[in-house]
PDB file of N, CA and C in Angstrom:
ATOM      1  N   UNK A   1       0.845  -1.186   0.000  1.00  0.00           N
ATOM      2  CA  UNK A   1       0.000   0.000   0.000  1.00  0.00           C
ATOM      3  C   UNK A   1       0.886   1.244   0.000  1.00  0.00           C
ATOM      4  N   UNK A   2       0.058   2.462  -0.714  1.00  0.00           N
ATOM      5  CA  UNK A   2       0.691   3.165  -0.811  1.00  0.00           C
ATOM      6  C   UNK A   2       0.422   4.420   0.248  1.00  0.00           C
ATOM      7  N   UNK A   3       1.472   5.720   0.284  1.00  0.00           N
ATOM      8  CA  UNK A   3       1.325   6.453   1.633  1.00  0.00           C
ATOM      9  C   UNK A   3      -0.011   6.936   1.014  1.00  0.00           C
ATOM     10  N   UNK A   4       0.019   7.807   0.036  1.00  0.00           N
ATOM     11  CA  UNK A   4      -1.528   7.859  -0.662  1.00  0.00           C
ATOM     12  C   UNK A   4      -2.894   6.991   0.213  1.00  0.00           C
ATOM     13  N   UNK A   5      -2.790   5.777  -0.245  1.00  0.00           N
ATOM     14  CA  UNK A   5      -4.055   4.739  -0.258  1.00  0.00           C
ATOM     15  C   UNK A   5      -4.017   4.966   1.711  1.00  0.00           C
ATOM     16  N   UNK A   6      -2.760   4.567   2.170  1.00  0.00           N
ATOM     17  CA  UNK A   6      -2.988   4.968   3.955  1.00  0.00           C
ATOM     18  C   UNK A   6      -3.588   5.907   4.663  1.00  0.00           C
ATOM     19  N   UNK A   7      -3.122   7.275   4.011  1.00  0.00           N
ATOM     20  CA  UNK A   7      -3.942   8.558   4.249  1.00  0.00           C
ATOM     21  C   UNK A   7      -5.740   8.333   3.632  1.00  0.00           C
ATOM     22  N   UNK A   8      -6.123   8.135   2.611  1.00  0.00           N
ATOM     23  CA  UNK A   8      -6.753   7.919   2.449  1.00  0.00           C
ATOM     24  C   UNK A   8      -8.235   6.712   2.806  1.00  0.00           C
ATOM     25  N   UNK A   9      -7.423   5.611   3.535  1.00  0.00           N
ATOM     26  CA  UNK A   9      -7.874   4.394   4.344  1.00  0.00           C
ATOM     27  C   UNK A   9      -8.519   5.927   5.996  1.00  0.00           C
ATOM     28  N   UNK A  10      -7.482   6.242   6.181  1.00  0.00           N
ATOM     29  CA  UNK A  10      -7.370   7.001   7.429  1.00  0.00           C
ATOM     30  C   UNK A  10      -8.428   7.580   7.659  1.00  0.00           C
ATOM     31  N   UNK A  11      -8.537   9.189   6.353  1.00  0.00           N
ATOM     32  CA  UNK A  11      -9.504   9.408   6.601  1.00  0.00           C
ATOM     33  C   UNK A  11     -10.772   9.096   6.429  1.00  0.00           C
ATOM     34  N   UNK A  12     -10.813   8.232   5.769  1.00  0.00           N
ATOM     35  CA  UNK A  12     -12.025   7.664   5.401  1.00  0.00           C
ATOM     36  C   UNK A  12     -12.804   7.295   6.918  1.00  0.00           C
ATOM     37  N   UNK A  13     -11.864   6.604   7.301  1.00  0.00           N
ATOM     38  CA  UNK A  13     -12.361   5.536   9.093  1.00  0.00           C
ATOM     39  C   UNK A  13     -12.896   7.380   9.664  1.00  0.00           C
ATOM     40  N   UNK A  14     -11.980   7.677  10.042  1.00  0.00           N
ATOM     41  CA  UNK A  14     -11.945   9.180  10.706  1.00  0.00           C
ATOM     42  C   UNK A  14     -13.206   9.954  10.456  1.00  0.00           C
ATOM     43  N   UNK A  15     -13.632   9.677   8.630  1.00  0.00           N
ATOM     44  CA  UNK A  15     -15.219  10.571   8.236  1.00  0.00           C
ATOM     45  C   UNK A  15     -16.272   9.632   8.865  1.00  0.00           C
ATOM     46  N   UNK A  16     -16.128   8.373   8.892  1.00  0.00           N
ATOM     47  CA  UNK A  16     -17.266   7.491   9.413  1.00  0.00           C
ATOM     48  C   UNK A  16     -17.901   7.420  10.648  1.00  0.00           C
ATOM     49  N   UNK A  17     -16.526   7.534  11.502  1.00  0.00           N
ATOM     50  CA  UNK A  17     -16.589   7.690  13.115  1.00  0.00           C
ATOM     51  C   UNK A  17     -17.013   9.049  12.932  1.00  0.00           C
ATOM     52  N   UNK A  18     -16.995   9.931  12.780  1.00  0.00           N
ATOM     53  CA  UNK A  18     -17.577  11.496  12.816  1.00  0.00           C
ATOM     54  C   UNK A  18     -18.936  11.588  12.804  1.00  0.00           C
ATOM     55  N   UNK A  19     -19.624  10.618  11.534  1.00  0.00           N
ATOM     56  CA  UNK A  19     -21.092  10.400  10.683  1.00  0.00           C
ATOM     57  C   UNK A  19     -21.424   9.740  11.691  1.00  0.00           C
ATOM     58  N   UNK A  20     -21.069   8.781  12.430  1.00  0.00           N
ATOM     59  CA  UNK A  20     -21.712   7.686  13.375  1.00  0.00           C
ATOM     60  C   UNK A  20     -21.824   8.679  14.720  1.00  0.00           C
ATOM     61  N   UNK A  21     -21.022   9.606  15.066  1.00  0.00           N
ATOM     62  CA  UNK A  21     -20.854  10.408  16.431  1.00  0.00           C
ATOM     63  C   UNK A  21     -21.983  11.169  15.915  1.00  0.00           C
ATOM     64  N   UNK A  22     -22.150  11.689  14.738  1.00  0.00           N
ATOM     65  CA  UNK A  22     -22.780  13.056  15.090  1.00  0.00           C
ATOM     66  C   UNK A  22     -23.936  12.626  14.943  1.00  0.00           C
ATOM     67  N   UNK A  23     -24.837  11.400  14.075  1.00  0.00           N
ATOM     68  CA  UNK A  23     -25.778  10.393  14.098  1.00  0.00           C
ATOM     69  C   UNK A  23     -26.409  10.016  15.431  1.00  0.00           C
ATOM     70  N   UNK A  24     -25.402   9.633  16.320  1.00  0.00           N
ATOM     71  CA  UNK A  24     -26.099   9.118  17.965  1.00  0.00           C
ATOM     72  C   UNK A  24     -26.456  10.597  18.578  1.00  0.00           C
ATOM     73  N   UNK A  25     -25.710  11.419  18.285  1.00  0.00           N
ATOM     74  CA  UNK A  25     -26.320  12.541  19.210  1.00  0.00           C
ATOM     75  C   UNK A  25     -27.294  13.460  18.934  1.00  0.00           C
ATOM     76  N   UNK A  26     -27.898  13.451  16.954  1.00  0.00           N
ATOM     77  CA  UNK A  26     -29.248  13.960  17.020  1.00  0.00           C
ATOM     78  C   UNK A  26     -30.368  12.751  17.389  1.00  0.00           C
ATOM     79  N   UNK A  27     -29.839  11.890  17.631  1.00  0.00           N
ATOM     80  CA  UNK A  27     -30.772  10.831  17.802  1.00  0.00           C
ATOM     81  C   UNK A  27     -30.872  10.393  19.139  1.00  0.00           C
ATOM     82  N   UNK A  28     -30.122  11.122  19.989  1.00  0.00           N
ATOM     83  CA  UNK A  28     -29.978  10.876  21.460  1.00  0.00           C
ATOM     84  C   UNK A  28     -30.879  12.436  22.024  1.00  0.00           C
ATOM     85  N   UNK A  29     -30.777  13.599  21.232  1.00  0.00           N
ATOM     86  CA  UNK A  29     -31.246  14.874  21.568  1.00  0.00           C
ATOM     87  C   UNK A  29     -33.104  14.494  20.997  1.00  0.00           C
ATOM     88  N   UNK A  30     -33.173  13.821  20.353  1.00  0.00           N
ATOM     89  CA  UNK A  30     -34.676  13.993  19.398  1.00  0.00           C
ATOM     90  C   UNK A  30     -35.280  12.978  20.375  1.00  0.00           C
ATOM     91  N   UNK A  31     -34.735  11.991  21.292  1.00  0.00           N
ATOM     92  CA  UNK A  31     -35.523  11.219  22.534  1.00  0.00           C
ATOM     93  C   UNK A  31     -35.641  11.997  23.472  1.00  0.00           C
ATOM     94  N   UNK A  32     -35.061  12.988  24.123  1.00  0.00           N
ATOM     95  CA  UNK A  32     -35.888  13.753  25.324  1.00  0.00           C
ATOM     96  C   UNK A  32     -35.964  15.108  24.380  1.00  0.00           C
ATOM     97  N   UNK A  33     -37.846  15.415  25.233  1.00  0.00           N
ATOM     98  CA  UNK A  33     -38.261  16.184  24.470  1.00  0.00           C
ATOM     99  C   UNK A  33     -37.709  17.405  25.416  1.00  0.00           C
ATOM    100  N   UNK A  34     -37.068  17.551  26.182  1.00  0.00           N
ATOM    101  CA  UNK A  34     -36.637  18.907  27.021  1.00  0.00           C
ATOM    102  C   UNK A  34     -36.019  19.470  25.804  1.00  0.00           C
ATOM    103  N   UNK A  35     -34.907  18.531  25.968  1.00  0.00           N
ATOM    104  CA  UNK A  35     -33.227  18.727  24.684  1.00  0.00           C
ATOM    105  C   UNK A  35     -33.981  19.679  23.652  1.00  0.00           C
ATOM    106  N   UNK A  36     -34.798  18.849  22.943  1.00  0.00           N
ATOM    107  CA  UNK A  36     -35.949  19.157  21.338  1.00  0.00           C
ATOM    108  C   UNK A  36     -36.142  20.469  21.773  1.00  0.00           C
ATOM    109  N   UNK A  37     -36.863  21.114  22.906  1.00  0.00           N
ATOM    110  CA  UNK A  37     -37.623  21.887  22.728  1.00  0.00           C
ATOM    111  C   UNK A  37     -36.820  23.432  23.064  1.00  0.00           C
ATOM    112  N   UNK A  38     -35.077  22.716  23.775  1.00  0.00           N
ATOM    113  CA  UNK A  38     -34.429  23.762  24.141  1.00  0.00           C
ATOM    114  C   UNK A  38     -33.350  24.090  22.639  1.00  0.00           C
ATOM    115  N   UNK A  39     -33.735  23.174  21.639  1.00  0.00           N
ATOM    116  CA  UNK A  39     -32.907  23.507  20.862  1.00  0.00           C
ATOM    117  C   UNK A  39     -33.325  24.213  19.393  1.00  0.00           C
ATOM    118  N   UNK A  40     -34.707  24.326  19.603  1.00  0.00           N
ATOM    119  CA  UNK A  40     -35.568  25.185  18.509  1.00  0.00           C
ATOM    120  C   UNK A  40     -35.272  26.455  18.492  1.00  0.00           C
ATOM    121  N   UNK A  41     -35.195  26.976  17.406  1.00  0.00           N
ATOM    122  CA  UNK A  41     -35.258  28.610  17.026  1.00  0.00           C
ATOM    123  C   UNK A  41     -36.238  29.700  18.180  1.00  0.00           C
ATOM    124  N   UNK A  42     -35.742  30.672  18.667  1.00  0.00           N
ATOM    125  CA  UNK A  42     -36.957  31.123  19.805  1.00  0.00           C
ATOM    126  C   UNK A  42     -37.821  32.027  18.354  1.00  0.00           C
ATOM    127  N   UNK A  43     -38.847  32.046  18.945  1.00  0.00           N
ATOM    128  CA  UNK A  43     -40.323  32.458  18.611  1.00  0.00           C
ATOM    129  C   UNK A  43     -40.130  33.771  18.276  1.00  0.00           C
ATOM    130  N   UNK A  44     -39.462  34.570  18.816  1.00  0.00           N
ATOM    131  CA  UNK A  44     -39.594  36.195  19.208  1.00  0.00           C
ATOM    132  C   UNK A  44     -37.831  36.648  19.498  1.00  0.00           C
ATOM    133  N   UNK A  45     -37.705  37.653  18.379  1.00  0.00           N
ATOM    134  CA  UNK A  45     -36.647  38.100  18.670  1.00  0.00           C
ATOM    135  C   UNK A  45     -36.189  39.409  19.065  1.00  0.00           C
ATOM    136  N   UNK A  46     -35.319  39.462  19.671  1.00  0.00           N
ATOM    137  CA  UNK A  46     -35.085  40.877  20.318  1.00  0.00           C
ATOM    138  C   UNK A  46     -34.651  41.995  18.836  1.00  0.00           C
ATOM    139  N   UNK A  47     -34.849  43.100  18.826  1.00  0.00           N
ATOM    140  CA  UNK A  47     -34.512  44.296  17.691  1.00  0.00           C
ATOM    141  C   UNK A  47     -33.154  44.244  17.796  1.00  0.00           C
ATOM    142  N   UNK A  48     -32.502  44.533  16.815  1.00  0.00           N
ATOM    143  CA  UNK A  48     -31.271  44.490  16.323  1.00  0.00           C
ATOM    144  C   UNK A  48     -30.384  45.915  16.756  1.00  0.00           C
ATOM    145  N   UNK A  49     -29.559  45.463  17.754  1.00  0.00           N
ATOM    146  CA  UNK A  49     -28.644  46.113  18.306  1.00  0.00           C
ATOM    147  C   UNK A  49     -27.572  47.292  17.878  1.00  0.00           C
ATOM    148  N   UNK A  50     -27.414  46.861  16.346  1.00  0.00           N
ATOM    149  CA  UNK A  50     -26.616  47.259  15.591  1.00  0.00           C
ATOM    150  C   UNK A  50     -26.979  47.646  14.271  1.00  0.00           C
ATOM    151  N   UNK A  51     -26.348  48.267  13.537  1.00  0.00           N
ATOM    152  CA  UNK A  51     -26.219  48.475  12.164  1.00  0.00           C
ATOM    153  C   UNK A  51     -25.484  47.718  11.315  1.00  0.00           C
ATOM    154  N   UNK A  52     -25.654  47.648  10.055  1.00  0.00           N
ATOM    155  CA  UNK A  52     -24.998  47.469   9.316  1.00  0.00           C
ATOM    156  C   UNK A  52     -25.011  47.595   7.416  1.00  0.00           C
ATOM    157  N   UNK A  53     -24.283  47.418   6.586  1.00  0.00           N
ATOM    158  CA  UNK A  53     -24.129  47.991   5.507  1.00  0.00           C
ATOM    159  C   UNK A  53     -24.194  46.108   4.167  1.00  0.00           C
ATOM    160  N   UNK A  54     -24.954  46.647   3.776  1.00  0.00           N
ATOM    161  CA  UNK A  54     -25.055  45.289   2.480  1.00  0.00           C
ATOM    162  C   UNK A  54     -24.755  45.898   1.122  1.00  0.00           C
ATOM    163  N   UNK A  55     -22.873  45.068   0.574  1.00  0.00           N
ATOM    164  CA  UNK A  55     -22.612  45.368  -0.455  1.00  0.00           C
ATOM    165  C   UNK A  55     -22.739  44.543  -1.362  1.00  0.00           C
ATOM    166  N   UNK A  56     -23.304  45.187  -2.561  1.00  0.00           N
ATOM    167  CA  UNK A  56     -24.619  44.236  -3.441  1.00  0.00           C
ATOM    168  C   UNK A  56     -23.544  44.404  -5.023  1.00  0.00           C
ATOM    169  N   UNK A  57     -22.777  43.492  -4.990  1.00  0.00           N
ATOM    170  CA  UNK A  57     -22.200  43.348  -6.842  1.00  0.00           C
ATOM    171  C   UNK A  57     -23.282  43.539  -7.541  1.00  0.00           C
ATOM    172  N   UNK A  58     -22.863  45.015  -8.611  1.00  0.00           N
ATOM    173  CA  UNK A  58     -24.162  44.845  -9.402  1.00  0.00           C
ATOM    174  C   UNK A  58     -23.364  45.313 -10.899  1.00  0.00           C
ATOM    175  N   UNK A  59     -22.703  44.633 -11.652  1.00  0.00           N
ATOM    176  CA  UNK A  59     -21.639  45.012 -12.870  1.00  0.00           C
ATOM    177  C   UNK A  59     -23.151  44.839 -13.945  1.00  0.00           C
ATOM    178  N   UNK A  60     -22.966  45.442 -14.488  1.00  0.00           N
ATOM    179  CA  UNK A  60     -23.851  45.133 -15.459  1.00  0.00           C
ATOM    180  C   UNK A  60     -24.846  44.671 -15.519  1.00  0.00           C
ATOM    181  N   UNK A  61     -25.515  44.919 -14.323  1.00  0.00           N
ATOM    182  CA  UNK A  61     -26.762  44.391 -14.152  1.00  0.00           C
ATOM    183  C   UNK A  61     -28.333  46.019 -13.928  1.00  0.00           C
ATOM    184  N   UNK A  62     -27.964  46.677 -15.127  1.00  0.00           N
ATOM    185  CA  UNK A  62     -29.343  47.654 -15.536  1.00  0.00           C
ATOM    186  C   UNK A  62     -30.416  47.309 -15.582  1.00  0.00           C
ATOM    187  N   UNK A  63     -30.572  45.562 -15.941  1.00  0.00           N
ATOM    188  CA  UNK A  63     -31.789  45.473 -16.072  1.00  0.00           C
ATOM    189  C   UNK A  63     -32.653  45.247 -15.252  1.00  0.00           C
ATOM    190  N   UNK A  64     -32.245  44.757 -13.715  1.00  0.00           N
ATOM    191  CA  UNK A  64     -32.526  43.965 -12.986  1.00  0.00           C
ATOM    192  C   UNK A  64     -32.145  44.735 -11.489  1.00  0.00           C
ATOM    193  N   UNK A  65     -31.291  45.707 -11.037  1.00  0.00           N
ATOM    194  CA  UNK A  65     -30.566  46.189 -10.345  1.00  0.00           C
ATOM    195  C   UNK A  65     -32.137  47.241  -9.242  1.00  0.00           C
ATOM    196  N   UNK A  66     -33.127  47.831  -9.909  1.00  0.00           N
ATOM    197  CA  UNK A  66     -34.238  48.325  -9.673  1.00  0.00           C
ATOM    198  C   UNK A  66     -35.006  47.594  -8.717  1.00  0.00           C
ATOM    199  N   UNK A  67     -35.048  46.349  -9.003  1.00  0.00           N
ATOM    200  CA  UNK A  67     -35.995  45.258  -8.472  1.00  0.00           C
ATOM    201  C   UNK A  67     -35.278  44.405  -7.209  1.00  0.00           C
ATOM    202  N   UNK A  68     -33.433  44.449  -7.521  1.00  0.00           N
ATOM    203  CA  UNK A  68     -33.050  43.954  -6.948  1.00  0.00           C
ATOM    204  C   UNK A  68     -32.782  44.786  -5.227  1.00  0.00           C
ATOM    205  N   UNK A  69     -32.395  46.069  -5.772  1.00  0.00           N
ATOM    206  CA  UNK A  69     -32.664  47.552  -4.471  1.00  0.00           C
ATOM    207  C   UNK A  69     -33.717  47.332  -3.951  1.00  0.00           C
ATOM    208  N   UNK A  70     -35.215  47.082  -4.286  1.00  0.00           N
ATOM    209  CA  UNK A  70     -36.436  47.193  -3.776  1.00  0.00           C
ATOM    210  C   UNK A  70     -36.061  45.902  -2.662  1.00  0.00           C
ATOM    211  N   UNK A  71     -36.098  44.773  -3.430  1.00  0.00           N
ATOM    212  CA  UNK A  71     -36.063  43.629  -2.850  1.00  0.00           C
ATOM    213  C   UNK A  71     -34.720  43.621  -1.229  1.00  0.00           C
ATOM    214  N   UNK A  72     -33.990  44.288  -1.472  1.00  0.00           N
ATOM    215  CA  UNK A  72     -33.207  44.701  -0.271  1.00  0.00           C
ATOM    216  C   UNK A  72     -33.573  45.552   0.686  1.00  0.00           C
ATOM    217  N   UNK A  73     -34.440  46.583   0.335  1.00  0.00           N
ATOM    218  CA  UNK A  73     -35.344  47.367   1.084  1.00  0.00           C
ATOM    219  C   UNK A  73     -36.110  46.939   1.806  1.00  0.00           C
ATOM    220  N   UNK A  74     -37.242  45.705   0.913  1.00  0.00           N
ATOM    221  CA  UNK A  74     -38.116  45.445   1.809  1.00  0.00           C
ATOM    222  C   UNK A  74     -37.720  44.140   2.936  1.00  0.00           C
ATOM    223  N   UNK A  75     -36.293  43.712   2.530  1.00  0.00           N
ATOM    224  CA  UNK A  75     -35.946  42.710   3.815  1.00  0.00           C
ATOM    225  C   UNK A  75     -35.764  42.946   5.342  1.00  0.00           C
ATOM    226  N   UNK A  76     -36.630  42.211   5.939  1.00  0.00           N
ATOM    227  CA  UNK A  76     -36.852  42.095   7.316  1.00  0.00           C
ATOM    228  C   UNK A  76     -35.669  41.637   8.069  1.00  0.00           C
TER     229      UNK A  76
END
């Protein structure tokens, strides 16, 4: 075998054990419903603390650039 095919044997084992770890523990969190219910998105969020600035690539885009401003405007 080659150092290639070894590294490659390696990580392979290494991605499996990862898939199998991270496998038992949504499946260990989705049996108690506390876990489930502490790990959902909250409902209600607090107003945004801060500012900030969205820079929008727009090369050649006349045709579309109108609709695309609006559409940034009206995001929540």
């Amino acid at each position: 075998m080659t150092v290639a095919e070894v590294l490659l044997a390696a990580v392979s084992i290494l991605l499996t054990i990862q898939a199998i770890y991270s496998t038992a523990l949504m499946l260990y969190a989705w049996e108690d419903e506390d876990k489930h219910a502490r790990s959902k998105a909250p409902l209600d969020f607090d107003p945004p603390a801060t500012r900030f600035t969205v820079l929008v690539p727009a090369r050649d885009e006349e045709a579309v650039i109108q609709e695309t401003m609006q559409r940034l405007v009206e995001l929540d």
